[in-house]
C-alpha atoms as a PDB file:
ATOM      1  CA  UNK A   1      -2.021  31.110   4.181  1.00  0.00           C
ATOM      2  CA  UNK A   2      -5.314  30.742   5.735  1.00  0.00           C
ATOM      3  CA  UNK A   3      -4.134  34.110   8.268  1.00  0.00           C
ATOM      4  CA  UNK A   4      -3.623  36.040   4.794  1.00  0.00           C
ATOM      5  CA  UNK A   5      -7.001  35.066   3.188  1.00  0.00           C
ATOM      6  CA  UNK A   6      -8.949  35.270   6.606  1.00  0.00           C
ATOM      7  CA  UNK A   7      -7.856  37.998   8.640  1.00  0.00           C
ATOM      8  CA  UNK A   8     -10.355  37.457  11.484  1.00  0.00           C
ATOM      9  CA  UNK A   9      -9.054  33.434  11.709  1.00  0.00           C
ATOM     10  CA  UNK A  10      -8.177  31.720  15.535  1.00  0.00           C
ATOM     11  CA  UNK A  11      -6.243  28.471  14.494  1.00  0.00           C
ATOM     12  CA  UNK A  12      -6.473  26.181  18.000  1.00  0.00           C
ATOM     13  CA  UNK A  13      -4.280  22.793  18.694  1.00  0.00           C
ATOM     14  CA  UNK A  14      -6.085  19.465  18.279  1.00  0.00           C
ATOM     15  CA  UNK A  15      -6.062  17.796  21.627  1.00  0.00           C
ATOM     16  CA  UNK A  16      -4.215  14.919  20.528  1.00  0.00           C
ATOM     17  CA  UNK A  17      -4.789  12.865  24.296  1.00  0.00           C
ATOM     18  CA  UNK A  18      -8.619  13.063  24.383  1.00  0.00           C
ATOM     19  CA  UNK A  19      -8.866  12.473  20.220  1.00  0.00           C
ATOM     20  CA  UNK A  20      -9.530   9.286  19.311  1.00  0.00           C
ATOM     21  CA  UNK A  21      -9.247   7.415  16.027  1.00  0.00           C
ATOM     22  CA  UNK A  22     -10.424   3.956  15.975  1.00  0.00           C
ATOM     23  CA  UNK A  23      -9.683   1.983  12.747  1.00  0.00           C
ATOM     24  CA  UNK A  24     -12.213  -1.418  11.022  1.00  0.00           C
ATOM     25  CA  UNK A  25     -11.011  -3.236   8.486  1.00  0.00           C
ATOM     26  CA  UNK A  26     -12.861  -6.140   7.034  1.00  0.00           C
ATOM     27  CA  UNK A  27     -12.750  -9.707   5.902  1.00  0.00           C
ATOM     28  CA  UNK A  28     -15.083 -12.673   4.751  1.00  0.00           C
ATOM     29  CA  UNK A  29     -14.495 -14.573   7.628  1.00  0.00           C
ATOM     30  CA  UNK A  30     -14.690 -11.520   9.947  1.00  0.00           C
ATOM     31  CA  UNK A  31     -13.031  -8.152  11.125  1.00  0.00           C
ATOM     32  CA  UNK A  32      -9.717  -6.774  13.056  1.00  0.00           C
ATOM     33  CA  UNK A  33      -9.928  -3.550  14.850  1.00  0.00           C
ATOM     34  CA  UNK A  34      -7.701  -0.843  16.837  1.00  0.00           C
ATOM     35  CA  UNK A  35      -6.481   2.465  17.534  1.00  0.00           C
ATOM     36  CA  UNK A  36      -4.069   4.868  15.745  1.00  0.00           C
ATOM     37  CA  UNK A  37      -2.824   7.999  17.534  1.00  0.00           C
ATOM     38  CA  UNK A  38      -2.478  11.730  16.439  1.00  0.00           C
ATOM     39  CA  UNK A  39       0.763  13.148  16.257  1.00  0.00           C
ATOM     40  CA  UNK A  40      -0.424  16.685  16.343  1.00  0.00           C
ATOM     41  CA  UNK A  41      -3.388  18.875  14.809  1.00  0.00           C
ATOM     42  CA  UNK A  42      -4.930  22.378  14.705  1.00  0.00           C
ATOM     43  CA  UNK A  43      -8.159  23.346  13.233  1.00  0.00           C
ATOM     44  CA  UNK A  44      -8.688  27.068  12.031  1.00  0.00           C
ATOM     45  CA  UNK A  45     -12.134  29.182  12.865  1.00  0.00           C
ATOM     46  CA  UNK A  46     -13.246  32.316  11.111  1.00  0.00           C
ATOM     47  CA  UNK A  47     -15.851  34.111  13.469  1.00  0.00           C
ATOM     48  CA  UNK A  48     -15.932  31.089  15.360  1.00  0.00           C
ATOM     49  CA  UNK A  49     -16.931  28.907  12.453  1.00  0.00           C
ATOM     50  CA  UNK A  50     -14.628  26.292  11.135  1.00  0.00           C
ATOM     51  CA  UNK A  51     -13.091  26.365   7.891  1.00  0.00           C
ATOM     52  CA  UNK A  52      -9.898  24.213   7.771  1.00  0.00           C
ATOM     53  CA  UNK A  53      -8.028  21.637   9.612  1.00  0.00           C
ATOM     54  CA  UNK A  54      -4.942  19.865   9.504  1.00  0.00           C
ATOM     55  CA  UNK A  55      -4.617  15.945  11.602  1.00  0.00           C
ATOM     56  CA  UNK A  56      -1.030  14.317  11.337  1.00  0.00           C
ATOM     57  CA  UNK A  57      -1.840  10.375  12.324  1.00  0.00           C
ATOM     58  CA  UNK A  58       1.249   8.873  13.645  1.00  0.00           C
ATOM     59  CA  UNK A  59       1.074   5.512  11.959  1.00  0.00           C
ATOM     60  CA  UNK A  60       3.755   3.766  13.965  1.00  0.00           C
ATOM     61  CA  UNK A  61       1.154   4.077  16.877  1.00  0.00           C
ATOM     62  CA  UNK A  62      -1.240   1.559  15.027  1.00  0.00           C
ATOM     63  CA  UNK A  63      -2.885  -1.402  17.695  1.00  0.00           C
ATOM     64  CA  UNK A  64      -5.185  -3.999  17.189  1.00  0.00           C
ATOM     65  CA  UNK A  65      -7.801  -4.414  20.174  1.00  0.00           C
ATOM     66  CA  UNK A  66      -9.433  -7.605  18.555  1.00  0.00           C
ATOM     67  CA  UNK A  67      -6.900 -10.118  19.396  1.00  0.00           C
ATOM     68  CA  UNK A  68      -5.901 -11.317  23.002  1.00  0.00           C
ATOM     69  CA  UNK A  69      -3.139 -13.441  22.081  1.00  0.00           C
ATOM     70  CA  UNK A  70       0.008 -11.387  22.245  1.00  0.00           C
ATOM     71  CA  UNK A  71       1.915 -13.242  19.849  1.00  0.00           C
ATOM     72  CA  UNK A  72      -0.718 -13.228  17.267  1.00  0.00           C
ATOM     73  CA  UNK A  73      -1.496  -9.451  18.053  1.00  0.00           C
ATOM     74  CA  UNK A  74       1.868  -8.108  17.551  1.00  0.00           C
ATOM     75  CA  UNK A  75       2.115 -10.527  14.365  1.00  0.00           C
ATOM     76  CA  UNK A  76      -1.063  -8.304  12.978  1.00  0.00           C
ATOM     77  CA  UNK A  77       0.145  -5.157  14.183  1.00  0.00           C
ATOM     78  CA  UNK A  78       3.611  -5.888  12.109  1.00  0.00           C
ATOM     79  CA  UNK A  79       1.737  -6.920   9.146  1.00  0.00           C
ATOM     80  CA  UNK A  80       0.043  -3.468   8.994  1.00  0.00           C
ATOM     81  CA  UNK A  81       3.100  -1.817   9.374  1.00  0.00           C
ATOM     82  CA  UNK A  82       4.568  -3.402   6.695  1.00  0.00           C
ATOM     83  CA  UNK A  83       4.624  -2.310   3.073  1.00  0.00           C
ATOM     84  CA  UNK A  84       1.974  -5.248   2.641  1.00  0.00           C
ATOM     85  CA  UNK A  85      -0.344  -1.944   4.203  1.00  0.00           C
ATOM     86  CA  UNK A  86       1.117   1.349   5.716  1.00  0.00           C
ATOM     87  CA  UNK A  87       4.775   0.769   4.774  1.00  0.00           C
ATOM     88  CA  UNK A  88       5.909   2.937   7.813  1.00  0.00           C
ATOM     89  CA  UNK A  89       9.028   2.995   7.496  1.00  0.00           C
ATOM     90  CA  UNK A  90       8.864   5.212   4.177  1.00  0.00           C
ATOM     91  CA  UNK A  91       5.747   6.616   4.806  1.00  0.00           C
ATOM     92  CA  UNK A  92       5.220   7.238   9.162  1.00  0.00           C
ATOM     93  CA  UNK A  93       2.798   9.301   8.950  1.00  0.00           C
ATOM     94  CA  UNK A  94      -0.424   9.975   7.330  1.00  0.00           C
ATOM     95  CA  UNK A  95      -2.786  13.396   6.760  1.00  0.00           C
ATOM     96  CA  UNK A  96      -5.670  14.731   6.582  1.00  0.00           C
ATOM     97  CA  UNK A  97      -6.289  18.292   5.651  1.00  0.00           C
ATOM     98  CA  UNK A  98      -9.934  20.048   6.223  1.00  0.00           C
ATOM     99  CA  UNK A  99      -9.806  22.924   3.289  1.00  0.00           C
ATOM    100  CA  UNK A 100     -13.552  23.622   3.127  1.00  0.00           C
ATOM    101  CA  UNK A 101     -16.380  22.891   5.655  1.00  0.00           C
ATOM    102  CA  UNK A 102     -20.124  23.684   4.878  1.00  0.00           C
ATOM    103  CA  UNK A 103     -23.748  23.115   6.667  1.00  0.00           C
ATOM    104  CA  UNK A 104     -25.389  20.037   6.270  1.00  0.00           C
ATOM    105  CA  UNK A 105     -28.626  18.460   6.586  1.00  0.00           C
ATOM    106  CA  UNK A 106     -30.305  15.454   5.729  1.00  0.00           C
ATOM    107  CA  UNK A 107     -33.298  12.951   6.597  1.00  0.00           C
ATOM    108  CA  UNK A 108     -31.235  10.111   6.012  1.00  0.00           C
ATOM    109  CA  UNK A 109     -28.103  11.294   8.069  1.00  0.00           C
ATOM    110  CA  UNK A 110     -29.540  13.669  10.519  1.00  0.00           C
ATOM    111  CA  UNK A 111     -26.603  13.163  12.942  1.00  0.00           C
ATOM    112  CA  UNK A 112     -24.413  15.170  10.712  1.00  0.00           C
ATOM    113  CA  UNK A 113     -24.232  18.720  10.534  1.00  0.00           C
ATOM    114  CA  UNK A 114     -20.845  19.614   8.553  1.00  0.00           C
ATOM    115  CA  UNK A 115     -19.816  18.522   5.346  1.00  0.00           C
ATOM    116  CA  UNK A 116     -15.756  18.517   5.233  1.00  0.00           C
ATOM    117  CA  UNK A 117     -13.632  18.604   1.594  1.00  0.00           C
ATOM    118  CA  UNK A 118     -10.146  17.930   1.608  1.00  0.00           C
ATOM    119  CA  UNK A 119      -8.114  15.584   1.044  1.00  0.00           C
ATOM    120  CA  UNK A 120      -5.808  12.778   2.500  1.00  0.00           C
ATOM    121  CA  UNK A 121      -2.199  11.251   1.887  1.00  0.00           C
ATOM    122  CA  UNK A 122      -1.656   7.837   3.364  1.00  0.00           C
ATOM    123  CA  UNK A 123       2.182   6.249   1.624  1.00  0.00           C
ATOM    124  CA  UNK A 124       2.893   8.983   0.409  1.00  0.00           C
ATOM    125  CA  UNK A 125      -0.486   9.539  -1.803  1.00  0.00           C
ATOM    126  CA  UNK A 126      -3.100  12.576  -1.555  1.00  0.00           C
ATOM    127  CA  UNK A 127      -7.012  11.690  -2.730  1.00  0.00           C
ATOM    128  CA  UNK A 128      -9.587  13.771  -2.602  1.00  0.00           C
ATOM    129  CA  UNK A 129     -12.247  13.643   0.084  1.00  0.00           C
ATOM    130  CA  UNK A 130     -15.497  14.378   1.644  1.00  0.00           C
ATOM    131  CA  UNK A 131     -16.314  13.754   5.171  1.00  0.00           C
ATOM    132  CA  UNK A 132     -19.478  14.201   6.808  1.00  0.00           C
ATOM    133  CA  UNK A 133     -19.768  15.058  10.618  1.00  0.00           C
ATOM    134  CA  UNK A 134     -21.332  15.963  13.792  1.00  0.00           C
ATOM    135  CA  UNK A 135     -19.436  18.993  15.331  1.00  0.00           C
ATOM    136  CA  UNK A 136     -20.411  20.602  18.184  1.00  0.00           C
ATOM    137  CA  UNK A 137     -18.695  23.365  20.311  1.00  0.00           C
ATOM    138  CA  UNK A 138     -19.910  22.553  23.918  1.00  0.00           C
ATOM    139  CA  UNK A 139     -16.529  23.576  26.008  1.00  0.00           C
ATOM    140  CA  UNK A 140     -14.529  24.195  23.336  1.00  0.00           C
ATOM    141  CA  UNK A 141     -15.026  22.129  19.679  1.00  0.00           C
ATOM    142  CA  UNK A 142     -15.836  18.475  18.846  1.00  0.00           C
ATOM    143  CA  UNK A 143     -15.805  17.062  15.728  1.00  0.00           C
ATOM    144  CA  UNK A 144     -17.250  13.170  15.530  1.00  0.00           C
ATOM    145  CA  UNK A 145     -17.868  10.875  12.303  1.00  0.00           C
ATOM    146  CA  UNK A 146     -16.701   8.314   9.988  1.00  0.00           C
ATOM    147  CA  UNK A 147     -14.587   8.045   7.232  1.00  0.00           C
ATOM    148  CA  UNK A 148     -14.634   5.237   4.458  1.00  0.00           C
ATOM    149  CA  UNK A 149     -11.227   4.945   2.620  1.00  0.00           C
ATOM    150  CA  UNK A 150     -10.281   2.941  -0.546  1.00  0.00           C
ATOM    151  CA  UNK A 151      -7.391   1.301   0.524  1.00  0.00           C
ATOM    152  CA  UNK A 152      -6.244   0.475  -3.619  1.00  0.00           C
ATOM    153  CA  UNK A 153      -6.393   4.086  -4.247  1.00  0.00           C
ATOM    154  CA  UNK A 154      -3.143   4.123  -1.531  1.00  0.00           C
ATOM    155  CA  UNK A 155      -1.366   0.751  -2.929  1.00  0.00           C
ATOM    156  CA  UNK A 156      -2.487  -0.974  -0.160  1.00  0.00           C
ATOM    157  CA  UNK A 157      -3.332  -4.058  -2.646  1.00  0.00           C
ATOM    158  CA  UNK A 158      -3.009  -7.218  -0.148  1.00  0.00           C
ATOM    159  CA  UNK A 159      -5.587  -9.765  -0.702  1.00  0.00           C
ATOM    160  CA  UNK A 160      -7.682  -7.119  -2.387  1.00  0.00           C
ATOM    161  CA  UNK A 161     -10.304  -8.899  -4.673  1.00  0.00           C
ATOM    162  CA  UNK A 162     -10.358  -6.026  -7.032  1.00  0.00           C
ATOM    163  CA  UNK A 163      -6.504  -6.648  -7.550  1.00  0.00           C
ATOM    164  CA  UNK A 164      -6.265 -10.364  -7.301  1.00  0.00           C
ATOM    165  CA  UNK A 165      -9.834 -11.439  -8.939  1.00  0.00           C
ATOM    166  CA  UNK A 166      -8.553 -15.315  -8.364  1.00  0.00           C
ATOM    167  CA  UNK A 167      -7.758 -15.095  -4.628  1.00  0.00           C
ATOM    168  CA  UNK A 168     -11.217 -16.794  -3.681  1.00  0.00           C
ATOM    169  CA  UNK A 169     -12.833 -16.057   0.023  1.00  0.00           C
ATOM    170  CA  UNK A 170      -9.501 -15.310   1.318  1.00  0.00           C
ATOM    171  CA  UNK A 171     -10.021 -11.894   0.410  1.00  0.00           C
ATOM    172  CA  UNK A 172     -10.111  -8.705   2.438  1.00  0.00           C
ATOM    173  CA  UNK A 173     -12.184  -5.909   1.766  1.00  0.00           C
ATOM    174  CA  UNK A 174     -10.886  -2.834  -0.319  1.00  0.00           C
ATOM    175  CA  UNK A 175     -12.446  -0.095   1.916  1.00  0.00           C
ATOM    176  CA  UNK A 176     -11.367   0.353   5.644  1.00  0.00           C
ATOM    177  CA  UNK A 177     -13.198   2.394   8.149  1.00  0.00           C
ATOM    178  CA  UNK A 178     -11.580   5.603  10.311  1.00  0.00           C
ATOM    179  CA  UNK A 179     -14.038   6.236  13.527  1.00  0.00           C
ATOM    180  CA  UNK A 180     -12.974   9.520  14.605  1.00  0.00           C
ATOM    181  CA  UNK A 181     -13.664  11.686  17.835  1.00  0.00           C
ATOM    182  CA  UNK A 182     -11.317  14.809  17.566  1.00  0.00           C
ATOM    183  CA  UNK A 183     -11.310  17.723  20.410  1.00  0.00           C
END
């Protein structure tokens, strides 16, 4: 589609061995923390500037780097899996598509230089979104930021305050955190 519109458009693979995406997700009496891998990616330039992207995240890949038991690790890594979170065995992978990318500046985030619209499907859902993010295109592109995600808007409702108003401080924290790093 994007080759039709854009006739001058280079669409390169997302090196999915040096990308990294690094997941935070939060609770009252802490937070757990790990890695997810891509499946596969490309990003599409027109004129050398970027104007789309596509990132498949593989979601059976999920870790957890917080916890050095491996019992209790493995436990937490299953529980994500589960349809208590990611449900992966309906739903293995999740996406993120790039459909617009402008300039942008700011005092209070100078460290970003791109704001990216588009929107992502975790279980099976797509929401809107706007990312912001450094990217850079020393030896080839780099694209670095943060992402804050809803979890509720993906029923992902486990021990979510918001749902359950009664659970007390056993509660995690509706919104998760995506660290990413994409080449």
């Amino acid at each position: 589609l994007f080759t039709f519109m854009f006739p001058h458009t280079d669409t390169l693979s997302v090196d999915v061995e040096k990308s990294i995406l690094h997941w935070i997700g939060k609770k009252v009496s802490g937070e757990h923390d790990g890695y997810v891998q891509i499946k596969n990616g490309y990003t599409i330039f027109d004129n050398d500037s970027l104007i789309g992207a596509q990132i498949i995240i593989d979601m059976n890949t999920i870790t957890v780097s917080d916890i050095e038991s491996p019992e209790w690790n493995q436990s937490l890594v299953d529980h994500l899996k589960d349809d208590d979170f990611f449900g992966i065995d309906l739903f293995p992978y999740a996406t993120l598509l790039v459909t617009s990318v402008q300039k942008y500046q700011s005092k209070l985030t100078p460290q970003y230089n791109v704001k990216m619209d588009g929107e992502i499907t975790i279980k099976g859902i797509k929401r809107p979104i706007s990312i912001l993010s450094n990217l850079s295109y020393e030896n080839g592109y780099r694209a670095m930021g943060t992402l804050k995600i809803d979890r509720t808007e993906f029923d992902i409702e486990y021990k979510s305050k918001s749902i359950f108003p009664d659970i007390g401080n056993k509660f995690i924290y509706d919104e998760f955190t995506l660290d990413f790093d994409f080449y």
